[in-house]
Protein backbone atom coordinates (compact mmCIF):
# COMPACT_ATOMS: atom_id res chain seq x y z
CA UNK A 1 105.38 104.02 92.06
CA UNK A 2 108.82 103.44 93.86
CA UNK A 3 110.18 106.68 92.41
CA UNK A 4 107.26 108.87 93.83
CA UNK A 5 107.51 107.10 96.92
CA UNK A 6 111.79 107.99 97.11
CA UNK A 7 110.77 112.01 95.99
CA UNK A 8 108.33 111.97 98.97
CA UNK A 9 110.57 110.35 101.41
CA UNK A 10 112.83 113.01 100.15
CA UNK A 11 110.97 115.89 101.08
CA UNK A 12 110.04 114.67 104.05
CA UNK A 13 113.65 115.45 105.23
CA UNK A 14 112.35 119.28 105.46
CA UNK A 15 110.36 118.13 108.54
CA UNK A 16 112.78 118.94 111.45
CA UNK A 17 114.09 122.51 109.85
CA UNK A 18 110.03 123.25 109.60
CA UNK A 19 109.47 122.39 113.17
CA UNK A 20 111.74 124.75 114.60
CA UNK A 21 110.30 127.47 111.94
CA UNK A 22 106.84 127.03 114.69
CA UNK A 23 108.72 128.27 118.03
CA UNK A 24 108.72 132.13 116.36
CA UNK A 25 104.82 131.49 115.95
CA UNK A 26 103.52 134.50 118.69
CA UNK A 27 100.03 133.87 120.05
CA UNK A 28 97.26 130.81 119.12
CA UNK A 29 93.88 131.04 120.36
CA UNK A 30 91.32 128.25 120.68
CA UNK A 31 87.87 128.14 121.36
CA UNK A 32 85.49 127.26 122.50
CA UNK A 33 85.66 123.49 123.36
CA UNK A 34 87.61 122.20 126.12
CA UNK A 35 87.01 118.86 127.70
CA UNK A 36 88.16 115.36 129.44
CA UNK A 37 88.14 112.52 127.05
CA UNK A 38 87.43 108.58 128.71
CA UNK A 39 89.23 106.63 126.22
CA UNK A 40 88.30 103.03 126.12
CA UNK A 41 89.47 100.38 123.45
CA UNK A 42 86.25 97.85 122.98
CA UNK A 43 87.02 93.76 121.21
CA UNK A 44 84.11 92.99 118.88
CA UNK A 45 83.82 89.98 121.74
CA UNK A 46 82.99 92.12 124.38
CA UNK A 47 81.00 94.22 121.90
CA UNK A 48 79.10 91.34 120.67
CA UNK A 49 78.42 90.52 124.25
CA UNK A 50 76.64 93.80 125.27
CA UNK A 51 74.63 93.81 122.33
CA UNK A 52 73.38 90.80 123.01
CA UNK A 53 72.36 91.15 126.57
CA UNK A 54 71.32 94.34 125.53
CA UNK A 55 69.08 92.69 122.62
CA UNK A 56 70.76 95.18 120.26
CA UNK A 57 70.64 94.01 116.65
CA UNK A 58 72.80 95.14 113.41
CA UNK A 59 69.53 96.30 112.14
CA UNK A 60 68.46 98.82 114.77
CA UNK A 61 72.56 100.56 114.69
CA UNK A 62 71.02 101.83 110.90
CA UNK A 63 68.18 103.53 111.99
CA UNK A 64 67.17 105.91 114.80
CA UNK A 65 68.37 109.24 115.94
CA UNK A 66 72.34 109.58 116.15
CA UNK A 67 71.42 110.66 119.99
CA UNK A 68 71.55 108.75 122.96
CA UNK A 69 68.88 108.69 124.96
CA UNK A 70 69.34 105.31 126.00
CA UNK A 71 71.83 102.59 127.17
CA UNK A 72 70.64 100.60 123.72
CA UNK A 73 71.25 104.27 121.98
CA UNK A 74 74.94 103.89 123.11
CA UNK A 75 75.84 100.30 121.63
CA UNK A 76 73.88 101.56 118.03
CA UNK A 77 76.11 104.15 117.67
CA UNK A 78 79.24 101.97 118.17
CA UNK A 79 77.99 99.04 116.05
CA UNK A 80 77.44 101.40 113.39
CA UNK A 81 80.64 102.52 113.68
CA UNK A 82 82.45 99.65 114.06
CA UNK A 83 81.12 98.08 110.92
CA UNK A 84 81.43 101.38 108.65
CA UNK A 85 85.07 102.13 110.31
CA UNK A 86 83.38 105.32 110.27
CA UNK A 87 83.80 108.10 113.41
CA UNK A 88 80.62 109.57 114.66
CA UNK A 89 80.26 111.94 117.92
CA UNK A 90 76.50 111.63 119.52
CA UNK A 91 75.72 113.68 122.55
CA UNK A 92 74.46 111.70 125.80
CA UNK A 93 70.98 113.23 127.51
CA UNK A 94 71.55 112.42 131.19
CA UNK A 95 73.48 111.57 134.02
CA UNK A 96 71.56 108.34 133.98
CA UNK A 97 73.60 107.08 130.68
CA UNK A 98 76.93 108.23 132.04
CA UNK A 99 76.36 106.01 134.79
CA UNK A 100 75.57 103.15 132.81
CA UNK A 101 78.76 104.02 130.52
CA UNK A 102 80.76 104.41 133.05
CA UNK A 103 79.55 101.00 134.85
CA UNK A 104 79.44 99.27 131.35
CA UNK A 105 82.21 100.22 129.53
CA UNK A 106 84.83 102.04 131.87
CA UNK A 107 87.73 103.52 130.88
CA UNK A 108 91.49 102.83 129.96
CA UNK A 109 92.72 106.59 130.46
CA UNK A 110 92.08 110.14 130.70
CA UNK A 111 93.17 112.90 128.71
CA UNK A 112 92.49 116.55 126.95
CA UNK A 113 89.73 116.13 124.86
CA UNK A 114 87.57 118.73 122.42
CA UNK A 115 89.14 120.38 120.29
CA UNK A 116 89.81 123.33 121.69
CA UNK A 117 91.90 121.87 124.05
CA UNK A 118 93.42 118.91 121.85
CA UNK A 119 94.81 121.82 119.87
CA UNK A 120 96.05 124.02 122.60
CA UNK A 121 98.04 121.28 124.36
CA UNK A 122 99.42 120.46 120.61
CA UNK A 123 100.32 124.04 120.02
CA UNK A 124 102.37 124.13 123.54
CA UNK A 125 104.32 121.64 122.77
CA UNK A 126 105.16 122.35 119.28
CA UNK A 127 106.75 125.83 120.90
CA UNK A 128 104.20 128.21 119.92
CA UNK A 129 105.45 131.31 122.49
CA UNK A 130 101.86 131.82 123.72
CA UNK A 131 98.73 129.53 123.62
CA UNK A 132 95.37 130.47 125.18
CA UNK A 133 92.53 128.09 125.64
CA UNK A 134 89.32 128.68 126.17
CA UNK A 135 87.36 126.51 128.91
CA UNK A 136 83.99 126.69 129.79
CA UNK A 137 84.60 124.16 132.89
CA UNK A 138 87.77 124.04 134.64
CA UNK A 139 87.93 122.36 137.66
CA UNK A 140 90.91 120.46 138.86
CA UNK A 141 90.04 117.43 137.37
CA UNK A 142 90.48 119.52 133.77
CA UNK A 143 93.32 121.27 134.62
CA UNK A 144 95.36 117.97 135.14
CA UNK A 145 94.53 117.30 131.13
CA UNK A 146 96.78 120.73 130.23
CA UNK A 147 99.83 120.04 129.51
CA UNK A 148 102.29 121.41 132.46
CA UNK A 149 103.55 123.82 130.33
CA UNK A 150 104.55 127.90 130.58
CA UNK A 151 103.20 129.13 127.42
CA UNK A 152 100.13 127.22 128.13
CA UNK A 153 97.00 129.55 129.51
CA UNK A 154 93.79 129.49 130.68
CA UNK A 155 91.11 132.07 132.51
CA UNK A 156 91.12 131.21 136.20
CA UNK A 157 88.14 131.96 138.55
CA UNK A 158 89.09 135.97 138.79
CA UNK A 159 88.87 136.61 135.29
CA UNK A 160 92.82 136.30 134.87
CA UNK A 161 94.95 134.86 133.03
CA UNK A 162 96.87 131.96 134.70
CA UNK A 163 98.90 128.75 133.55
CA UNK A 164 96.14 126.14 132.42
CA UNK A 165 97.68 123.50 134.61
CA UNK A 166 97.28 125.65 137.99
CA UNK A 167 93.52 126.51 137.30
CA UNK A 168 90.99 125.24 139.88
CA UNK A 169 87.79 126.55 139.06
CA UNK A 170 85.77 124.91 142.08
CA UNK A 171 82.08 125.51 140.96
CA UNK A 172 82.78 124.06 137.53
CA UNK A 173 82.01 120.35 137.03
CA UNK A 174 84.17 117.81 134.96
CA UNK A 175 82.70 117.71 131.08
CA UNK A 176 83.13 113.77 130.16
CA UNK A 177 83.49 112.51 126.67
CA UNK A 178 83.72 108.44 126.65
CA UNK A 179 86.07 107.63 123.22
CA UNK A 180 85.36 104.17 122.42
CA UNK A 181 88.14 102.76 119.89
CA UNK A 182 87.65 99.61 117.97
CA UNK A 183 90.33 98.27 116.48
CA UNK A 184 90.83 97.53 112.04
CA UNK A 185 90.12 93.83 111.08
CA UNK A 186 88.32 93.11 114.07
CA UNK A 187 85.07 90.91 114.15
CA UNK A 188 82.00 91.33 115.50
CA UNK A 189 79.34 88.46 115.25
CA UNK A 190 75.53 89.64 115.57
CA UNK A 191 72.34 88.43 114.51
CA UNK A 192 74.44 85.10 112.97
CA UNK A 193 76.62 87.29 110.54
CA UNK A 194 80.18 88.55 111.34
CA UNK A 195 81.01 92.02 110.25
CA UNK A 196 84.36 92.76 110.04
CA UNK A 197 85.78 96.41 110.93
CA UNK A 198 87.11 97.69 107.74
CA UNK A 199 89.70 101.03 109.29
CA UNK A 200 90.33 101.70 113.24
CA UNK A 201 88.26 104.51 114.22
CA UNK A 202 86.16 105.52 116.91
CA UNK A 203 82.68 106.50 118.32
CA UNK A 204 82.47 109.26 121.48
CA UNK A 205 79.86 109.25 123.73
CA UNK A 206 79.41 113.06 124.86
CA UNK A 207 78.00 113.99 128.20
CA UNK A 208 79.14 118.03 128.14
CA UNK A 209 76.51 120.72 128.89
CA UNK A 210 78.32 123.58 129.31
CA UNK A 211 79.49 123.00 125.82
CA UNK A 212 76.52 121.71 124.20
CA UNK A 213 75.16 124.74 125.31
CA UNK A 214 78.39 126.98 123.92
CA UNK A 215 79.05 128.68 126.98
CA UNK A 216 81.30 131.50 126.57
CA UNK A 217 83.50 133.03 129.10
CA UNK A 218 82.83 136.41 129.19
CA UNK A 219 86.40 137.52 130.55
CA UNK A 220 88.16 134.84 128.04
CA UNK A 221 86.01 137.32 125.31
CA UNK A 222 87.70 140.67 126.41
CA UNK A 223 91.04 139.27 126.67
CA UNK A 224 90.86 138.32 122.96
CA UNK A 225 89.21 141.77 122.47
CA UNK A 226 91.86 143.56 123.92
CA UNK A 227 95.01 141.09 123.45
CA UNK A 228 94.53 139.54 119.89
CA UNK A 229 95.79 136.27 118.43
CA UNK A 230 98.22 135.57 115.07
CA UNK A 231 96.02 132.31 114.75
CA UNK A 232 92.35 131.44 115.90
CA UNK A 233 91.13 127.78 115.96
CA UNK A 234 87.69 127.57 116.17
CA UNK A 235 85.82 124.54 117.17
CA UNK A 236 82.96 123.45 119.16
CA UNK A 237 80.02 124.03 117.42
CA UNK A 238 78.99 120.85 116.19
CA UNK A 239 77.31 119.08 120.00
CA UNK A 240 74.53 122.11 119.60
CA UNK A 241 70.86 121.15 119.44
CA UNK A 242 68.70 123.18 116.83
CA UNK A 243 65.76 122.70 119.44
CA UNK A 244 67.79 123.29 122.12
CA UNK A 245 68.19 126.98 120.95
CA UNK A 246 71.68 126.15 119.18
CA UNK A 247 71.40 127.81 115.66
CA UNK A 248 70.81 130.99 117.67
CA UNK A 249 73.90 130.52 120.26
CA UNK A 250 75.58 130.39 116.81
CA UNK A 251 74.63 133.59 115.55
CA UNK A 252 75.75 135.00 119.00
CA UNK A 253 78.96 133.49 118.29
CA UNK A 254 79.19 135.08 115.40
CA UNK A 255 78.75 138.10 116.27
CA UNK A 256 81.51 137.72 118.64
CA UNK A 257 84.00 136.07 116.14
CA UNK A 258 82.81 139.53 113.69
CA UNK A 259 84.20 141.41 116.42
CA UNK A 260 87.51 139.58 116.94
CA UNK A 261 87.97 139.68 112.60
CA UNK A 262 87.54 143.12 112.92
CA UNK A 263 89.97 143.98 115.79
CA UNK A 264 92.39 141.86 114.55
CA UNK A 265 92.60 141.71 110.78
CA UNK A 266 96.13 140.36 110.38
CA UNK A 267 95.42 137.06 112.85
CA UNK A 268 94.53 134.27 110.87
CA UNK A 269 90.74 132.48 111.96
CA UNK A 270 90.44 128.63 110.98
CA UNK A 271 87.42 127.00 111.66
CA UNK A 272 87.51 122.83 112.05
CA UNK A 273 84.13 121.24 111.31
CA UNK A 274 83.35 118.20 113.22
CA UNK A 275 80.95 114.99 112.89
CA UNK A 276 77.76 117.29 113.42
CA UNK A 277 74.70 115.28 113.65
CA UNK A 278 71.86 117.96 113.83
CA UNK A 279 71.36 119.22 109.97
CA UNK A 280 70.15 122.79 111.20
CA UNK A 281 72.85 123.71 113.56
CA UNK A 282 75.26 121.81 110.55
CA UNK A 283 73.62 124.25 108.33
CA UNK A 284 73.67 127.39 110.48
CA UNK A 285 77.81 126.48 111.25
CA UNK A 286 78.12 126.70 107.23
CA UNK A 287 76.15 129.49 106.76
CA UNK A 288 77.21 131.62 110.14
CA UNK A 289 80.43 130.54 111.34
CA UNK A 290 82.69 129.30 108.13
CA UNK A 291 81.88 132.68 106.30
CA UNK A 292 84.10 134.18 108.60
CA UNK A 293 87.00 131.58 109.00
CA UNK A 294 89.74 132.11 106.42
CA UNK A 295 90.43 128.55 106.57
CA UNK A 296 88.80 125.36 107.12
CA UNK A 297 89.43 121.71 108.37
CA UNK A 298 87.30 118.76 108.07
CA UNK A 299 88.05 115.06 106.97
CA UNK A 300 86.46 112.73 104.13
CA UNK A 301 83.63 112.36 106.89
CA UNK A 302 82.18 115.71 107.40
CA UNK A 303 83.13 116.73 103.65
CA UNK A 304 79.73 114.81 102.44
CA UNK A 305 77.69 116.05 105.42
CA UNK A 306 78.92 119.60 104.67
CA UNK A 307 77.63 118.33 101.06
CA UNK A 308 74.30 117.71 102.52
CA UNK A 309 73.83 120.90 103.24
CA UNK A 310 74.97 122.68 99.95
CA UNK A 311 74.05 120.21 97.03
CA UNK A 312 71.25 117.73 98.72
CA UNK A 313 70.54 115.86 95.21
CA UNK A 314 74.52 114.89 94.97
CA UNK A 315 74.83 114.07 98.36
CA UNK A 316 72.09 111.78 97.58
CA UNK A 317 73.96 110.07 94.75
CA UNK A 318 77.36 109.87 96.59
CA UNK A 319 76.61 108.84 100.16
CA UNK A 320 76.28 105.54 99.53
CA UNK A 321 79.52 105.41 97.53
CA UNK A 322 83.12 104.51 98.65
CA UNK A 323 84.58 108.17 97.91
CA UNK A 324 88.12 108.66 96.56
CA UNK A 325 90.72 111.79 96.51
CA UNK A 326 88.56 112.76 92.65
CA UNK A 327 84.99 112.88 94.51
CA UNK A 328 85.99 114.45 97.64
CA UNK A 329 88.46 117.24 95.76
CA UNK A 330 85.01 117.99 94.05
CA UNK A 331 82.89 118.51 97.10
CA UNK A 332 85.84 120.00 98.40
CA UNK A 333 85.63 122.84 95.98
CA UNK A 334 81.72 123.28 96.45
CA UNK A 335 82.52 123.92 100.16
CA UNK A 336 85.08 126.50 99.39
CA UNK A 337 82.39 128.42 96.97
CA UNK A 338 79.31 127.88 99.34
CA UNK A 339 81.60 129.48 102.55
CA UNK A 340 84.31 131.77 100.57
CA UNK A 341 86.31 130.62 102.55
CA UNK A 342 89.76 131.42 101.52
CA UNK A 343 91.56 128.14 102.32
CA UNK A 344 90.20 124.75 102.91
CA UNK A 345 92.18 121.25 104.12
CA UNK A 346 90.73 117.56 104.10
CA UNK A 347 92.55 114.91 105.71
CA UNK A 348 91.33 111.32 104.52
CA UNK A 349 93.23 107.90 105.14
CA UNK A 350 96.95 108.55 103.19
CA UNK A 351 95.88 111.72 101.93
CA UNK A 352 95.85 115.32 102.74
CA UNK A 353 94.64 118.11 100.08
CA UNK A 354 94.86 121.82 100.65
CA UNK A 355 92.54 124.17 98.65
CA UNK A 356 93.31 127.25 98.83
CA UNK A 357 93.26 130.94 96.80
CA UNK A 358 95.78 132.16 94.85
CA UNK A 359 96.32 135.31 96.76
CA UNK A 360 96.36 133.87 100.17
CA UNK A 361 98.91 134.64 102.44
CA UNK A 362 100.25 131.35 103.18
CA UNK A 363 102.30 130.19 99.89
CA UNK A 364 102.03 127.13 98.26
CA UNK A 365 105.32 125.72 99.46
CA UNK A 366 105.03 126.65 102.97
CA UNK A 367 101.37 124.55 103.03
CA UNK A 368 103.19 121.61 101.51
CA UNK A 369 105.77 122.12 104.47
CA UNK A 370 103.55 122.36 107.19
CA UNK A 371 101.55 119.25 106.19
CA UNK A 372 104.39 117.49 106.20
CA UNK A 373 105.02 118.22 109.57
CA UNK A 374 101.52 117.78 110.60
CA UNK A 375 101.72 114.49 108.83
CA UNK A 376 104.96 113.91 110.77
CA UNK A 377 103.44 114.83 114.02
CA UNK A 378 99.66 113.30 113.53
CA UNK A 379 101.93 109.71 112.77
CA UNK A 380 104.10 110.62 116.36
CA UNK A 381 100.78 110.52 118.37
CA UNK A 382 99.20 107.58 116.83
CA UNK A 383 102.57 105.50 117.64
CA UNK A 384 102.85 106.87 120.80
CA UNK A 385 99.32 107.54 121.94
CA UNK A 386 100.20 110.68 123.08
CA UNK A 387 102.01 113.96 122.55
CA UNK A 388 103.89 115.54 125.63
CA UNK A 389 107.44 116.37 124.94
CA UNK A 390 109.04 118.25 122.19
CA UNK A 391 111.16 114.92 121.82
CA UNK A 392 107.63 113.04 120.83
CA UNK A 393 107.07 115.39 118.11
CA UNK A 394 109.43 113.63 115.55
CA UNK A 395 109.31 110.12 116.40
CA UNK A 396 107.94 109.19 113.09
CA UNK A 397 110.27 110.63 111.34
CA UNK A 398 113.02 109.42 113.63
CA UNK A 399 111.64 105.81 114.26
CA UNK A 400 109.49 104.11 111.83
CA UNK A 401 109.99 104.30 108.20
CA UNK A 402 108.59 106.33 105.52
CA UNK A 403 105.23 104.58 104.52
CA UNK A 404 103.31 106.02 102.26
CA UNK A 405 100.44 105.45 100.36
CA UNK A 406 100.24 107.10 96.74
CA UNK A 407 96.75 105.41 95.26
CA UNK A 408 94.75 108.33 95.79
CA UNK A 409 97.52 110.53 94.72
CA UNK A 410 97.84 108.63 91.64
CA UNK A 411 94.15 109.05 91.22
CA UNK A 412 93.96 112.74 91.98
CA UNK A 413 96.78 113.68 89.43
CA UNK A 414 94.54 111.12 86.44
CA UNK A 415 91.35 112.71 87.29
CA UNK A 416 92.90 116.29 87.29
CA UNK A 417 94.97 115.45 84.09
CA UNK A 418 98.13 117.42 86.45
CA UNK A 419 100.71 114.81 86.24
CA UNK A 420 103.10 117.56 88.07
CA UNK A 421 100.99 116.57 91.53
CA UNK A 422 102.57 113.20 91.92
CA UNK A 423 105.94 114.75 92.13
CA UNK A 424 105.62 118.47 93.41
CA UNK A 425 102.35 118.35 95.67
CA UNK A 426 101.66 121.66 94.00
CA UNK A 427 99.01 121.95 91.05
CA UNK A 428 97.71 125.43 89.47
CA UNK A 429 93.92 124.92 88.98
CA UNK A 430 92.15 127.96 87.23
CA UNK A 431 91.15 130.23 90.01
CA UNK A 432 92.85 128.21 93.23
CA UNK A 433 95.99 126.20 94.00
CA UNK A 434 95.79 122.73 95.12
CA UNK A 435 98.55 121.36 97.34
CA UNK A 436 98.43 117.41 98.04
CA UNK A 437 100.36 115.78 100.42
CA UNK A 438 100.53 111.51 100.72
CA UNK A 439 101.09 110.54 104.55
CA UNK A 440 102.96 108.67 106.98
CA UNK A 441 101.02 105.56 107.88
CA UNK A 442 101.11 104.00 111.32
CA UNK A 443 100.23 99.94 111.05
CA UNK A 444 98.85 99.93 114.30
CA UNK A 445 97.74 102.77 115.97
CA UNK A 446 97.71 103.31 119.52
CA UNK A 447 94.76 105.96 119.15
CA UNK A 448 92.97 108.38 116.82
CA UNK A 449 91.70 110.54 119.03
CA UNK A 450 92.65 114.17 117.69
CA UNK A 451 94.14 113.43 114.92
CA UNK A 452 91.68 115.74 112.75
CA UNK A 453 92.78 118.52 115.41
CA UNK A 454 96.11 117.87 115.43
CA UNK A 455 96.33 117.58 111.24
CA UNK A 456 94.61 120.92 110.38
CA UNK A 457 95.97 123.09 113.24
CA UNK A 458 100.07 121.92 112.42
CA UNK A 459 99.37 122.17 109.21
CA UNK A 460 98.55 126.11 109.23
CA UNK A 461 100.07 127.47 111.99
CA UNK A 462 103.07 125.49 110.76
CA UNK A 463 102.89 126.78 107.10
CA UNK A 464 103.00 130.54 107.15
């Protein structure tokens, strides 16, 4: 085990010369999520407290719509999360709740949130020469969350494009997303039993209409008509309601993105799937949207709800399991021949695996590059918290040492009988290429929020 561990730390040395190979990166678009992210960190104390005067139980966190329609709807969600370690994203129905959140719960911080933005203020500062983000609200209050950047952009008011950070749409309201952290190894005592959080994560608490309802900016639209991208990052999809008319604001979409493919066949389209509660508008994303993304991102997560979807009887069989790097390669692979997609990543704990065709354009050795550097990075802004100068970018890799984990390498490499992964990263499958990547781990992170983002967008627009 110690000699994989000194190869890896060894390659990991490539990190800096691949970071500077992203400042000759052109233009990166995102859409169509851009928000402000509450981020509070919540004690099992204080959560056992609410619950209680809330006469929440353990029980009623495992049942019920993954929706809150009430207070009580907001402490199930983050029970269940807190005991699973699991990250779940449930939309809030009214002002009413945000109140009580707000009142409740509070706040530590604000920042960018959705991952639209996430991305774009992660692309800025990793030197891309031109990011655009798309906002459906962008009011002062929004613009402050953009990085104050000058390859940073936005749509202003007058259908222009302007610096994000100087934006002041003043007839758009703020879009809220509360991020409540909890924190690994952390106890919560309910209904006389402790539960003990088994992996820092999150649950977010989404009050955001504008994109719930995927509302599109019309000029944003004909400036990627007319203006193009080398990379677009498409997110968003996932807080749509099937009875809220969302599986059709999807095909609109579509028809959209069809339209941008077209114009632009040499840009690049990669489309990250998120926690997606509603099984229709999860099914219409997979069957509208990732058909026309040559790449995907999810994590271990959304891997077995995408699995829902495609092979209901297995999902049945697994979802109750603890999955490892063998089971998830294999849904991993269904995806990939449900969508056709032509390149797919999943990030889970210590692990990131790329799937991808043999005659796509992004080589095997450049992939293993950029997630390395995405690795690097995604480590920087869990130490940190945050991501804001170039000189954040490589703290990791200046400032804590390499620590890897190679279990589910090891694993991957048995089940796959390609010894050659635990070394190289690279394995030659029969009709794809696998590239496998073990990553830094930070002991105690200061947040997670992003990290998804962050992972699958460095990790392509850093490879090619």
């Amino acid at each position: 085990m110690s000699d994989w561990k000194q190869i890896w730390q060894q390659k990991y040395d490539i990190v800096p010369a691949q970071l500077e190979k992203i400042k000759h990166k052109h233009t990166v678009v995102t859409a169509f999520n851009t928000n402000i992210d509450a981020v509070v960190k919540i004690s099992g104390t204080q959560l056992s407290e609410l619950a209680q005067k809330m006469h929440v139980s353990a029980d009623m966190a495992q049942t019920g719509k993954c929706q809150i329609d009430t207070p009580k709807d907001v402490l199930r969600g983050i029970i269940k999360c807190f005991i699973s370690g699991n990250a779940e994203e449930w939309i809030v129905s009214s002002t009413e709740i945000y109140d009580w959140i707000k009142q409740n719960i509070g706040y530590d911080c604000l920042q960018m949130g959705g991952q639209g933005g996430i991305v774009a203020n992660a692309m800025a500062v990793l030197g891309v020469k031109k990011v655009v983000a798309h906002t459906a609200s962008h009011p002062l209050l929004q613009a402050k969350q953009f990085l104050d950047l000058p390859n940073l952009f936005a749509i202003d008011e007058n259908g222009k494009l302007r610096p994000a950070r100087q934006i002041n749409r003043l007839s758009d309201a703020p879009l809220i997303h509360w991020i409540i952290e909890f924190a690994k190894d952390d106890s919560l005592s309910l209904d006389d039993q402790t539960y003990t959080c088994p992996k820092a994560n999150r649950f977010i608490a989404s009050y955001d209409p504008s994109n719930i309802d995927l509302d599109i900016n019309n000029a944003f639209i004909q400036y990627a008509d007319k203006n193009g991208y080398d990379y677009l990052v498409l997110s968003g999809f996932h807080g749509l309601k099937s009875e809220q008319n969302g599986v059709e604001r999807i095909k609109t979409a579509a028809e959209i993105i069809k339209k941008w493919k077209s114009l632009h066949q040499q840009g690049i389209i990669h489309l990250e799937l998120a926690s997606t509660q509603d099984k229709n508008i999860r099914r219409a994303i997979i069957e509208n949207i990732a058909p026309l993304a040559d790449s995907l991102g999810l994590n271990d997560r959304e891997a077995l709800d995408a699995l829902e979807i495609i092979n209901p009887a297995q999902y049945e069989v697994l979802r109750q399991q603890e999955l490892h790097a063998p089971q998830l390669f294999a849904i991993c692979r269904q995806i990939m021949q449900k969508t056709q997609t032509s390149r797919l990543q999943m990030h889970m704990f210590g692990l990131y695996l790329t799937l991808q065709n043999k005659e796509f354009s992004i080589s095997c050795n450049q992939n293993l590059h950029g997630m390395m550097l995405a690795a690097t990075v995604a480590a920087s802004k869990a130490g940190l918290g945050k991501l804001e100068k170039s000189a954040d970018l490589l703290w990791a890799h200046q400032n804590v040492p390499t620590n890897l984990l190679t279990d589910e390498l090891q694993n991957l490499a048995e089940f796959l009988q390609k010894p050659e992964i635990l070394t190289d990263g690279i394995a030659e499958l029969d009709d794809f290429n696998l590239i496998a990547v073990p990553t830094l781990i930070i002991a105690k992170p200061r947040t997670l929020v992003g990290m998804g983002d962050t992972i699958s967008s460095v990790s392509l627009v850093a490879a090619r």
